[in-house]
Every structure is written in structure tokens, then in C-alpha cells.
N, C-alpha and C. Protein backbone atom coordinates (compact mmCIF):
# COMPACT_ATOMS: atom_id res chain seq x y z
N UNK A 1 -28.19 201.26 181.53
CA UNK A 1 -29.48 201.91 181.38
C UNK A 1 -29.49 203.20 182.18
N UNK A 2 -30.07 204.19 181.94
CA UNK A 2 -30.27 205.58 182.63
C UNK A 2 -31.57 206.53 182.38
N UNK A 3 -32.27 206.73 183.26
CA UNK A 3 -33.14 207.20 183.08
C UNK A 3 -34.45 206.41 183.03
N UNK A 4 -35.42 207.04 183.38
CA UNK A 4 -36.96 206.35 183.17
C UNK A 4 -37.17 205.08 184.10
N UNK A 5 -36.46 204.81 185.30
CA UNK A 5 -36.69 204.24 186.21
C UNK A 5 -35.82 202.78 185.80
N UNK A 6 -34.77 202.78 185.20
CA UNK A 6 -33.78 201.68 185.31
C UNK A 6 -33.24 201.43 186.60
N UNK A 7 -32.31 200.44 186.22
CA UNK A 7 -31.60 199.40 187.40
C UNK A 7 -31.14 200.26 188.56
N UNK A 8 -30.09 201.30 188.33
CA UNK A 8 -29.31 202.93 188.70
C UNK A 8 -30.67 203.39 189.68
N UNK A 9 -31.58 203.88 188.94
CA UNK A 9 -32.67 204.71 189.39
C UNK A 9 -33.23 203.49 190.32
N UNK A 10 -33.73 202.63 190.11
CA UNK A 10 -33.96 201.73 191.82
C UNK A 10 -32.98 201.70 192.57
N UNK A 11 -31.49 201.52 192.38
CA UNK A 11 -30.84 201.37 193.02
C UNK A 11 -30.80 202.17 194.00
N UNK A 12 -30.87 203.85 193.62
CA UNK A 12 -30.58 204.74 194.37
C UNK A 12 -31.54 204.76 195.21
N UNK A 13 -33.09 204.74 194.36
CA UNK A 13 -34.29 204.66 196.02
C UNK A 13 -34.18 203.82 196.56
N UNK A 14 -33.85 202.50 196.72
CA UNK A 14 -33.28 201.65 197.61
C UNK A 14 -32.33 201.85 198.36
N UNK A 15 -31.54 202.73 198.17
CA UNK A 15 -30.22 203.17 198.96
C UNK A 15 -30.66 204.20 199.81
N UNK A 16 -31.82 205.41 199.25
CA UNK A 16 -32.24 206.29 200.22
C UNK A 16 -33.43 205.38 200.92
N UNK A 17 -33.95 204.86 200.81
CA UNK A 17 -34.81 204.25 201.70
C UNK A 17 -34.12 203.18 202.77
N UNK A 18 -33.28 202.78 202.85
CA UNK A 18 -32.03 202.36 203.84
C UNK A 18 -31.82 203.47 204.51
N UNK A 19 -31.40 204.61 204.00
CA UNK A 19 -30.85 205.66 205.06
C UNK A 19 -31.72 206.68 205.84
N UNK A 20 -33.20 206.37 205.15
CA UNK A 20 -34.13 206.57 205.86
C UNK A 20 -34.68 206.11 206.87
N UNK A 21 -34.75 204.38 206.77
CA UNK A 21 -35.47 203.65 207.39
C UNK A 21 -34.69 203.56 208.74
N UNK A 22 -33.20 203.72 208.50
CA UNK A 22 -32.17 203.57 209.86
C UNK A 22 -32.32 204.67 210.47
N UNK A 23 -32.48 205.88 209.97
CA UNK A 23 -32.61 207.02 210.25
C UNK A 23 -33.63 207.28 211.26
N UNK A 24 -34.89 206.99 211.02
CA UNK A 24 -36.11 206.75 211.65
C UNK A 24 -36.59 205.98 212.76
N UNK A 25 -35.03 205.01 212.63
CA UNK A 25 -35.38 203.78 213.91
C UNK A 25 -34.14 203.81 214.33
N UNK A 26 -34.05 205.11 214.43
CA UNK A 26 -32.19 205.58 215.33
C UNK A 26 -31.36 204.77 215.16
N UNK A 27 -31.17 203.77 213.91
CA UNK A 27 -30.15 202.84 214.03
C UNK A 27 -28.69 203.07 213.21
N UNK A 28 -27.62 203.01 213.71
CA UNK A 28 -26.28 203.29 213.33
C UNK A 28 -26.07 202.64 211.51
N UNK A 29 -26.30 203.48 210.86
CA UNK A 29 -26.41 203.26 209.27
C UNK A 29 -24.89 204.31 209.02
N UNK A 30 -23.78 202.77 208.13
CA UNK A 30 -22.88 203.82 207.64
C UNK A 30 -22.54 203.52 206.12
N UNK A 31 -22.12 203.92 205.26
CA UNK A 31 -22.13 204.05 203.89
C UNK A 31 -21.04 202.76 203.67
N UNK A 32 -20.74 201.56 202.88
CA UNK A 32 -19.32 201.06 203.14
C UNK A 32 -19.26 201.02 201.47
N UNK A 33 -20.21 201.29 200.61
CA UNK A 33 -19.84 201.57 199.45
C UNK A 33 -20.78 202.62 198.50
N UNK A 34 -20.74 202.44 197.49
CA UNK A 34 -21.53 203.32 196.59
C UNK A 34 -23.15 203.10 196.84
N UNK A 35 -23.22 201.65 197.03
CA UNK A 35 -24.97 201.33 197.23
C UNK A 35 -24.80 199.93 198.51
N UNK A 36 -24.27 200.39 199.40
CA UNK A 36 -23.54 199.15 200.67
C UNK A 36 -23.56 199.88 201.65
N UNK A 37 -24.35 199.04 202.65
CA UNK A 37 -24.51 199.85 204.34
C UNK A 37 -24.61 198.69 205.44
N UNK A 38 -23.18 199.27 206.38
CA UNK A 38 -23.19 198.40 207.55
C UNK A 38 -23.77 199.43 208.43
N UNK A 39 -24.82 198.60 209.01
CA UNK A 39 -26.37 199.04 210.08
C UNK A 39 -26.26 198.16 211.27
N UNK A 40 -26.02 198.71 211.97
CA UNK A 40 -25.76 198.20 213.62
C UNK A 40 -27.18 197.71 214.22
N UNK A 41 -27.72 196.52 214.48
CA UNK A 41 -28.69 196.63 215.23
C UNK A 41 -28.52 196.31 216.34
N UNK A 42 -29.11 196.74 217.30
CA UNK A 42 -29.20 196.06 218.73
C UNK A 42 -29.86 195.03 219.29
N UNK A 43 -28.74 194.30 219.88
CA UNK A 43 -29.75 193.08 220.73
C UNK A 43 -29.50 193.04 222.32
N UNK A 44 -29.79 191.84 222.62
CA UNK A 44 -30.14 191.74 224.27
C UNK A 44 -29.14 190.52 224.13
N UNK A 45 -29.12 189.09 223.63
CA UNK A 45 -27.80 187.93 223.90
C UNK A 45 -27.32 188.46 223.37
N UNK A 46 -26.71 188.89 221.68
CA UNK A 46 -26.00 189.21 221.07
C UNK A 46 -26.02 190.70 221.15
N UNK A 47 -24.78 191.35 221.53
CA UNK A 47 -25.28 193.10 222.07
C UNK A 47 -25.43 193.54 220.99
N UNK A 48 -24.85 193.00 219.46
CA UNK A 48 -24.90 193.94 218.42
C UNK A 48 -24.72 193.47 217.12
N UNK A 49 -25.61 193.14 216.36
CA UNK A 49 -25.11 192.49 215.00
C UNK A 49 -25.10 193.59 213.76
N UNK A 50 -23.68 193.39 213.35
CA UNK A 50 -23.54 194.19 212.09
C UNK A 50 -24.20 193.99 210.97
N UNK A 51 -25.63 194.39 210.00
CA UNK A 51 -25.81 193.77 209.01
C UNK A 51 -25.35 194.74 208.04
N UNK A 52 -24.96 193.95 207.02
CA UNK A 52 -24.26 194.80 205.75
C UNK A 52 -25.68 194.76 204.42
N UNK A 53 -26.08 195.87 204.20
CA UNK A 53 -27.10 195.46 203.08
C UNK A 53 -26.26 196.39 201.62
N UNK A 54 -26.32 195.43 200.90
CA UNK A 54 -25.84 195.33 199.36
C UNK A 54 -27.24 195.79 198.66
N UNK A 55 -27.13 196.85 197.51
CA UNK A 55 -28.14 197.24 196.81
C UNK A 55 -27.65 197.13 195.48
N UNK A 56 -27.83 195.69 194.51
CA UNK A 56 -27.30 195.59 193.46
C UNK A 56 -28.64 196.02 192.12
N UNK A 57 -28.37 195.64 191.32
CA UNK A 57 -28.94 196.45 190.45
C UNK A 57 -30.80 195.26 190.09
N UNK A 58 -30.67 194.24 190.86
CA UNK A 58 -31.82 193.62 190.72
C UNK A 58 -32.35 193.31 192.16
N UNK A 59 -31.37 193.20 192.99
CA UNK A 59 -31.52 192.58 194.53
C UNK A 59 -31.12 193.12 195.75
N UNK A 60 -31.34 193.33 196.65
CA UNK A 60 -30.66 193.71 198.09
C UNK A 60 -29.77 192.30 198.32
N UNK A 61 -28.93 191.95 198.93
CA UNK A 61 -28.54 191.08 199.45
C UNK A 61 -28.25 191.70 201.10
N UNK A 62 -28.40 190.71 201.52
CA UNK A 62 -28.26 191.03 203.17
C UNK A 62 -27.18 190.08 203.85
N UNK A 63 -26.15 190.49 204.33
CA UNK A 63 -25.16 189.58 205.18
C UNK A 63 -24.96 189.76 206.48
N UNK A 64 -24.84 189.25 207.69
CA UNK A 64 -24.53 189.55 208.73
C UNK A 64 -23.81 187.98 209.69
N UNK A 65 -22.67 188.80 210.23
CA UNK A 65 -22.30 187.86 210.75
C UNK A 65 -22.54 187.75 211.90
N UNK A 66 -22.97 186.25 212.32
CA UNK A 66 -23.29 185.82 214.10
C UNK A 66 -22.55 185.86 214.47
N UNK A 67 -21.47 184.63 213.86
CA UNK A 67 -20.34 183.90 215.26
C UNK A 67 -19.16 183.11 214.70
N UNK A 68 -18.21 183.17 215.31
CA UNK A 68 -17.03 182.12 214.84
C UNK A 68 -17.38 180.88 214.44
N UNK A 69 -16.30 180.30 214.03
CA UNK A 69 -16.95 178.53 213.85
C UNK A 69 -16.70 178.45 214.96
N UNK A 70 -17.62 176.73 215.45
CA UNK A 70 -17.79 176.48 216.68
C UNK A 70 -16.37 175.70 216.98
N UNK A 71 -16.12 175.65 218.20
CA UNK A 71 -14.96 174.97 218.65
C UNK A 71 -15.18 173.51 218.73
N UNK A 72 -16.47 173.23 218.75
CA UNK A 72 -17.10 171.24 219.27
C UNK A 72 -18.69 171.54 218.74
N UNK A 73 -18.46 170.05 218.29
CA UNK A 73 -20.04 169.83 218.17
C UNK A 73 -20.58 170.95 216.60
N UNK A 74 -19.56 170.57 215.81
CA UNK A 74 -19.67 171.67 214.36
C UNK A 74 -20.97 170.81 213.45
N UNK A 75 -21.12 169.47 213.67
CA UNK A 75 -22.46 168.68 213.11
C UNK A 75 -23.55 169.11 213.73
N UNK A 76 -23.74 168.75 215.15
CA UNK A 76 -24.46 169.18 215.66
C UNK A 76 -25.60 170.68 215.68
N UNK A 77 -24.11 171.64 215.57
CA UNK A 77 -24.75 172.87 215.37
C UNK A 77 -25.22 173.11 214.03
N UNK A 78 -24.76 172.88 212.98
CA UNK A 78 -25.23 173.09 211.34
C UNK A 78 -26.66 172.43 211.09
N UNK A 79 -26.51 171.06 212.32
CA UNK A 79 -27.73 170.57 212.27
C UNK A 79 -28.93 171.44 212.41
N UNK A 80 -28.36 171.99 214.03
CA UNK A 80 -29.62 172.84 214.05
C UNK A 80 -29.86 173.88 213.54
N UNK A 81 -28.73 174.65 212.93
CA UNK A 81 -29.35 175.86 212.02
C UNK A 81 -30.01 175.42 210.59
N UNK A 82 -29.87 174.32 210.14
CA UNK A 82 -30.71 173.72 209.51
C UNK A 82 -32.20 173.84 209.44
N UNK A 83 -31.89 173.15 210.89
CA UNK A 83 -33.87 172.79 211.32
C UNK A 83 -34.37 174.19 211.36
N UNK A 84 -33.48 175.12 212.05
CA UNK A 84 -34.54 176.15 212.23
C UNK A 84 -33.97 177.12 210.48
N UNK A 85 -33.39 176.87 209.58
CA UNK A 85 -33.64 177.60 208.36
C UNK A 85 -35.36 178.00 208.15
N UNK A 86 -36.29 176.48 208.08
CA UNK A 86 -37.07 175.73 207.73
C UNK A 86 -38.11 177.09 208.23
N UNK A 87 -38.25 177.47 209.37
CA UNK A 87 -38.98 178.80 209.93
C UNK A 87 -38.65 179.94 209.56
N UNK A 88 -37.56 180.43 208.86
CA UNK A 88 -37.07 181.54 209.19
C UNK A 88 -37.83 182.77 207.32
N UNK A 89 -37.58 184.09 208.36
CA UNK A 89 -37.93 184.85 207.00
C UNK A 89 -37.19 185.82 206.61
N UNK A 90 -37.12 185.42 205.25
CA UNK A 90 -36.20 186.51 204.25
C UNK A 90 -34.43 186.30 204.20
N UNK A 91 -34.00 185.41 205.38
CA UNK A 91 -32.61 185.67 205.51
C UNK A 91 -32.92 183.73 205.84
N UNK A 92 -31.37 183.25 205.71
CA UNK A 92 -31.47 182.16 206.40
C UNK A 92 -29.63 181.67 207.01
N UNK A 93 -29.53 180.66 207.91
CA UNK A 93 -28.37 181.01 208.58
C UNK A 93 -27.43 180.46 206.92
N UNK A 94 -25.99 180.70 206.95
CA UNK A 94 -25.34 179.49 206.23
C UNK A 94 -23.96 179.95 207.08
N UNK A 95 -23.20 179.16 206.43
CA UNK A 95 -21.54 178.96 206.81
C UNK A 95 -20.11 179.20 205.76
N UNK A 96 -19.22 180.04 206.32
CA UNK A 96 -18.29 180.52 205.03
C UNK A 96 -17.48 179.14 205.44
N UNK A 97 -16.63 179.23 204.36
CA UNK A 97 -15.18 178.67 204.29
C UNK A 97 -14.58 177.82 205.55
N UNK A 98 -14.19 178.84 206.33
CA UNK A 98 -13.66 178.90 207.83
C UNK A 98 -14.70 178.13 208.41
N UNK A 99 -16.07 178.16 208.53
CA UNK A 99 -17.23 177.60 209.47
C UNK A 99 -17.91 178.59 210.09
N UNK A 100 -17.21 180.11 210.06
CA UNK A 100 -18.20 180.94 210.60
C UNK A 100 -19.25 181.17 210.01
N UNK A 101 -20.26 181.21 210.86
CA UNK A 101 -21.87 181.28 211.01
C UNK A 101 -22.74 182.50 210.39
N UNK A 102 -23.11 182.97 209.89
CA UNK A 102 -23.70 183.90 209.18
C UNK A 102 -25.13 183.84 208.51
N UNK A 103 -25.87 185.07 209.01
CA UNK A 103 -27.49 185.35 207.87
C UNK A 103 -27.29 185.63 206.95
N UNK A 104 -28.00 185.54 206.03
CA UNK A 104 -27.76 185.89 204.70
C UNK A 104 -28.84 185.63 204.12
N UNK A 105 -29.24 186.43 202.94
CA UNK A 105 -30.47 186.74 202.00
C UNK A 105 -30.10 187.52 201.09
N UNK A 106 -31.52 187.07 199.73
CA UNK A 106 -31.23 188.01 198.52
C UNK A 106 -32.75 188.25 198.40
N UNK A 107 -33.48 189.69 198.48
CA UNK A 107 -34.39 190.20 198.04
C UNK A 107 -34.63 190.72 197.16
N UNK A 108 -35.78 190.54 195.79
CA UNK A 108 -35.97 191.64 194.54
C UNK A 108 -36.11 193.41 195.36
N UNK A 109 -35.61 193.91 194.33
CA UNK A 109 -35.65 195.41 194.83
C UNK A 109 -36.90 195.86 194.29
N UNK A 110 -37.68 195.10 193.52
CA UNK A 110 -38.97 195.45 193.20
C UNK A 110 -39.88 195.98 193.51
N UNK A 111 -39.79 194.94 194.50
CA UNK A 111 -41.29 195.09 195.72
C UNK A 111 -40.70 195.71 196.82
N UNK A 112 -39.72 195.78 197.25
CA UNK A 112 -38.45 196.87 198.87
C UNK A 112 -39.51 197.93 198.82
N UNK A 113 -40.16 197.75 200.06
CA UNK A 113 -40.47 199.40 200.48
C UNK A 113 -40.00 199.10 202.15
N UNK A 114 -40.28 200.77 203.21
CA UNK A 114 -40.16 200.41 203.79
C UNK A 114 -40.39 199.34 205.16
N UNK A 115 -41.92 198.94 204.44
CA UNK A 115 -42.18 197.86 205.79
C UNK A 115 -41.44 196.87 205.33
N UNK A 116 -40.94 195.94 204.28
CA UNK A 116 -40.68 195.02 204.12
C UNK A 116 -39.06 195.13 204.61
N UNK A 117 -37.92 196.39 204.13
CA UNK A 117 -37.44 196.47 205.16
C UNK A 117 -37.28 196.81 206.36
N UNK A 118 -38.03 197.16 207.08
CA UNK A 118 -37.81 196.83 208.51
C UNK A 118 -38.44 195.22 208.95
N UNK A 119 -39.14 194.63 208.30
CA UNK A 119 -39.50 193.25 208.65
C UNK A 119 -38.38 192.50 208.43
N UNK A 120 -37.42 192.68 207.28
CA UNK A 120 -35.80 192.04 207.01
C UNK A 120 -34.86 192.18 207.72
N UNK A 121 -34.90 193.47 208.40
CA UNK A 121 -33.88 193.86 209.61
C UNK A 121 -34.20 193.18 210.94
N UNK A 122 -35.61 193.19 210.92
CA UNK A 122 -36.16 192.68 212.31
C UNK A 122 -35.92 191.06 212.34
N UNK A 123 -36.16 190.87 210.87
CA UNK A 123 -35.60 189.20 211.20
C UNK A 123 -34.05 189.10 211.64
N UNK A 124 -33.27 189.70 211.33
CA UNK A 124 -32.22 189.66 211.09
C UNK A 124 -31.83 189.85 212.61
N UNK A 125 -32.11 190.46 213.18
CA UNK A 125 -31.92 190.65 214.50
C UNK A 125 -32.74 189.87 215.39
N UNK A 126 -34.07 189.51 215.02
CA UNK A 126 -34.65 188.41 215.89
C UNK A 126 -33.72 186.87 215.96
N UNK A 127 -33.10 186.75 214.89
CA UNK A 127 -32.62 185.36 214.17
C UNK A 127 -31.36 185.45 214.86
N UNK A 128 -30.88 186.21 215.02
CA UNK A 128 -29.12 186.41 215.31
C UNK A 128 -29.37 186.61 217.09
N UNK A 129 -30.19 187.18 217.86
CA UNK A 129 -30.10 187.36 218.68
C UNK A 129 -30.68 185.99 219.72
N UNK A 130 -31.83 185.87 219.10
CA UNK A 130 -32.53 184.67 220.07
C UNK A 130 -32.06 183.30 220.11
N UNK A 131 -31.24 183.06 218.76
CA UNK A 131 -30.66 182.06 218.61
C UNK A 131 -28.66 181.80 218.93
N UNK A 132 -28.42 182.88 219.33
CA UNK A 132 -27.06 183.10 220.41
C UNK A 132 -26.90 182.19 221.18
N UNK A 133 -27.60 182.03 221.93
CA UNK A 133 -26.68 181.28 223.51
C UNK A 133 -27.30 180.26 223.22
N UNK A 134 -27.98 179.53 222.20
CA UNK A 134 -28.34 178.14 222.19
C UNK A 134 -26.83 177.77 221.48
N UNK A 135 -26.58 178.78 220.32
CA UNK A 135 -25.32 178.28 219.00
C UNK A 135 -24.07 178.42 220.04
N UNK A 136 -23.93 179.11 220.92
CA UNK A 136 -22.84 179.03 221.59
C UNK A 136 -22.70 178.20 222.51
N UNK A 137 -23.91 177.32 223.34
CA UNK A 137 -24.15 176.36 224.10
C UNK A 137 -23.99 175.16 223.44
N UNK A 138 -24.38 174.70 221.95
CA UNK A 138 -23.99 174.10 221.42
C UNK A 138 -22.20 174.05 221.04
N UNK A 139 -21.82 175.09 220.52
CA UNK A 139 -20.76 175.00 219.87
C UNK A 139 -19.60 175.65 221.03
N UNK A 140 -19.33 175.89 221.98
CA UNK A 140 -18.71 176.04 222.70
C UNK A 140 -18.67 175.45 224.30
N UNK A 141 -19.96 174.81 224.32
CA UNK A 141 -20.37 174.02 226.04
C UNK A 141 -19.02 173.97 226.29
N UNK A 142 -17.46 173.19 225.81
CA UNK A 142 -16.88 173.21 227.37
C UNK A 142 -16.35 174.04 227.71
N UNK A 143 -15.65 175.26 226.63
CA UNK A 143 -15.10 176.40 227.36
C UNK A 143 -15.46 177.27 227.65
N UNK A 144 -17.49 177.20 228.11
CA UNK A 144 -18.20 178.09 228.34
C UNK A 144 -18.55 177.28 230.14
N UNK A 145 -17.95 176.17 229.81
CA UNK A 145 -17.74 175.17 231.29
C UNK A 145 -16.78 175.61 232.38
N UNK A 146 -15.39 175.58 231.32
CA UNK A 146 -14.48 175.87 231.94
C UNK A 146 -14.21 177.26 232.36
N UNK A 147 -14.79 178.16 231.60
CA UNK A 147 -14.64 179.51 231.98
C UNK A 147 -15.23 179.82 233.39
N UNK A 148 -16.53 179.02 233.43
CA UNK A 148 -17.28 179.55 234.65
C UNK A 148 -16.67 178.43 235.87
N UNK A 149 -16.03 177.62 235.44
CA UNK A 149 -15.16 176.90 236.81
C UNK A 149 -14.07 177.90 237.34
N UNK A 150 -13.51 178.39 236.30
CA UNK A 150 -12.35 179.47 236.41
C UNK A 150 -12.60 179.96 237.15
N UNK A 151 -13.95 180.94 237.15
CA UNK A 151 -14.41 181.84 237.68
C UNK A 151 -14.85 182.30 239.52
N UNK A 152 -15.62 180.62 239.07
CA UNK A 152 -16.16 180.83 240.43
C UNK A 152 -14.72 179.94 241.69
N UNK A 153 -13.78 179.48 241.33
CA UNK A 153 -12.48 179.23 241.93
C UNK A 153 -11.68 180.20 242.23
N UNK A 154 -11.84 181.49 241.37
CA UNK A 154 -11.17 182.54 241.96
C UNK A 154 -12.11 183.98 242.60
N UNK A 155 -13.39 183.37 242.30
CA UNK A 155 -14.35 184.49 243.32
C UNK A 155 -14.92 185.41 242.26
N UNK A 156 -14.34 185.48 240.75
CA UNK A 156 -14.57 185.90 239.79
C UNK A 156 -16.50 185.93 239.79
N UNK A 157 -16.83 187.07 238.90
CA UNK A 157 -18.27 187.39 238.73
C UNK A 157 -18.48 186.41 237.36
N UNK A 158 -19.49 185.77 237.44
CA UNK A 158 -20.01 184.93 236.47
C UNK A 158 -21.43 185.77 235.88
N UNK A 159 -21.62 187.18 236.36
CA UNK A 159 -22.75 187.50 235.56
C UNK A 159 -23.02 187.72 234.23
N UNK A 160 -22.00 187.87 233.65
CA UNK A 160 -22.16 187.75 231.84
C UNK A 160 -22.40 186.16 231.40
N UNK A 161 -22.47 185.62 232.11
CA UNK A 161 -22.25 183.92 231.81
C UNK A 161 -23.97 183.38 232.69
N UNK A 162 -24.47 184.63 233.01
CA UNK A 162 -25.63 183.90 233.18
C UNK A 162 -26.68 183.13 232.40
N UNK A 163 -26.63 183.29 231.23
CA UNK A 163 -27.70 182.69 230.29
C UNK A 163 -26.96 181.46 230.17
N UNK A 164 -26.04 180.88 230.81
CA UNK A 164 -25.49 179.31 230.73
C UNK A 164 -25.81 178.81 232.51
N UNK A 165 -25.94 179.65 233.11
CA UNK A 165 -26.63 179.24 234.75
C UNK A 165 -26.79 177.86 234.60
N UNK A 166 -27.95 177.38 234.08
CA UNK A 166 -28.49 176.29 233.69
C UNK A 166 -27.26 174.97 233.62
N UNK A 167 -26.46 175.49 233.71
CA UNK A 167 -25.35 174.29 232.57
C UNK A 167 -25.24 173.41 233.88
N UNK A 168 -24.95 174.55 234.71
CA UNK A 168 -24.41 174.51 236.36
C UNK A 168 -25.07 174.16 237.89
N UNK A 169 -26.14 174.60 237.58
CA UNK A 169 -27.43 174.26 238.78
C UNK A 169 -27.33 172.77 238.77
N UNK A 170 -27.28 172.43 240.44
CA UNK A 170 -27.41 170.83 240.28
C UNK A 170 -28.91 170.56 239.91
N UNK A 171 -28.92 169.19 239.51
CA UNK A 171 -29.70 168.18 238.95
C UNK A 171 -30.19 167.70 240.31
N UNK A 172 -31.73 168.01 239.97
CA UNK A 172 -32.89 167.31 240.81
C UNK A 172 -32.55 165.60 240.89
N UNK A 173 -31.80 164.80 242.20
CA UNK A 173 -31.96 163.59 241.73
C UNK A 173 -33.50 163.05 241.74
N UNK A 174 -34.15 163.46 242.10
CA UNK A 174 -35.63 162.59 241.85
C UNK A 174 -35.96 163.17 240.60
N UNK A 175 -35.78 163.45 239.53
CA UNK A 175 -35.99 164.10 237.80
C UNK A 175 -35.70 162.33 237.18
N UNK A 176 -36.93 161.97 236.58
CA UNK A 176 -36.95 161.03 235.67
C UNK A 176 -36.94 160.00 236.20
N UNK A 177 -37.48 159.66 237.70
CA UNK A 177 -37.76 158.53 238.27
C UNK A 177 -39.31 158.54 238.21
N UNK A 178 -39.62 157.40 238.38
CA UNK A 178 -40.66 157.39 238.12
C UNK A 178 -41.51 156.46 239.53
């Protein structure tokens, strides 16, 4: 189709409204195909999630990857990206092949303007970031154990390993007596 506002002709305002919207919210937008953009967002646990947005001729699709598969506790964790699918908007977690962890969504290009994407990006980065050091506490606890034994045995700085503090602080023995 060509012309008179076909598939092509959304495609493309969907593609400039991506390079606008990154544009506008200083965020690292780079071309990876004809209608495909890996967009850097920033976080605070996760320093940086790559999302790739796909502009096909009916849908955006959105991919971004969290995290490796987990090393332990791979039920556990699917469990909980499960439970929290159930909340989430526009994107939801799933798992490739391998087990790595990934957002992912398919939006009509219909209705895409720009608040709705930046509300898709913002999930995308709320979802990937806040939910970090729980998926890695889950899916990595012991060599996020052993690292910080390493550490503090050789005098080593454990400050990147602070959001696991917790793992390590002794236990109140009067907690759960009653």
C-alpha cells in the first residue's frame, strides 16, 4: 500500500515520533534498522536497559533485555515474574530459549502518540529496574554470597553489593519469639 495514510505512512510517523520522543527526553536513540531503535534508558539498580522498539506495519513491538538465566532457583524466579506479570503495563517479563529474562510487548500503532510512548518506555524502565536486585537475589543468592565473603576476607569494597547488605546483617535473635 502507498499513499493516503497506509501501513508505510504510519510506519514512518511512528519511527519519527521515537526519534522525537528520545530526542526530547535526552535519551540515547540509535537507528538498528529501517523502522528499529535501540534506546538506552537509565536506571538506578539496573544502570542501563537497552530497549529495542520494532515499528512493524500494524504494531510496535518492544524488547528489552534484563538478565541472564538465573544460576539457582530458575522456578522460583519465573514464579515470581509471573505474579508480578499480573500488575504490569504494556510490556510483560518472559524468557528466551537459554532462560534469559526479558520485557517484551506488542502495541497497535494506531493509537502510539507521544504520551503513550513515553508511558511504554517508562514502564519499561520502571519494570526492569525496580525489579533487579529482587531477580538477582532470587536467582543468584549464593554467588552474590560468596562474592561478598570474598570480599570482605580480603578487605575488598563491597559497595556495589550494597542492595544485598541485608543478606548479611546479623539476625535479631529475639525476631519471632514471642
Amino acid at each position: 500500500m502507498s499513499g493516503g495514510g497506509g501501513p508505510a505512512d504510519r510506519q514512518s510517523e511512528v519511527a519519527r515520533l521515537i526519534e522525537a520522543a528520545c530526542a526530547d527526553r535526552e535519551l540515547a536513540c540509535e537507528p538498528t534498522g529501517e523502522f528499529s531503535y535501540a534506546v538506552t534508558l537509565p536506571g538506578t539498580h539496573k544502570l542501563k536497559t537497552i530497549c529495542n522498539l520494532i515499528v512493524g506495519q500494524h504494531a510496535l513491538r518492544i524488547e528489552a533485555f534484563v538478565m541472564r538465566q538465573p544460576d539457582e532457583r530458575r522456578e522460583n524466579l519465573w514464579a515470581w515474574l509471573l505474579r508480578r506479570n499480573s500488575r504490569m503495563y504494556g510490556v510483560a517479563f518472559s524468557i528466551d530459549a537459554a532462560g534469559d529474562v526479558y520485557l517484551t510487548g506488542r502495541v497497535s500503532l494506531a493509537g502510539l502518540d507521544e504520551e503513550e510512548l513515553d508511558r511504554l518506555l517508562g514502564s519499561v524502565l520502571t519494570y526492569a529496574d525496580e525489579s533487579f536486585d529482587t531477580m538477582l537475589e532470587i536467582g543468584f543468592g549464593s554467588a552474590i554470597r560468596r562474592e561478598w565473603q570474598w570480599r570482605v576476607s580480603r578487605g575488598e569494597s563491597t559497595a556495589n553489593l550494597a542492595a544485598f547488605a541485608h543478606l548479611f546483617q546479623p539476625q535479631d535473635p529475639g525476631l519471632g519469639e514471642a
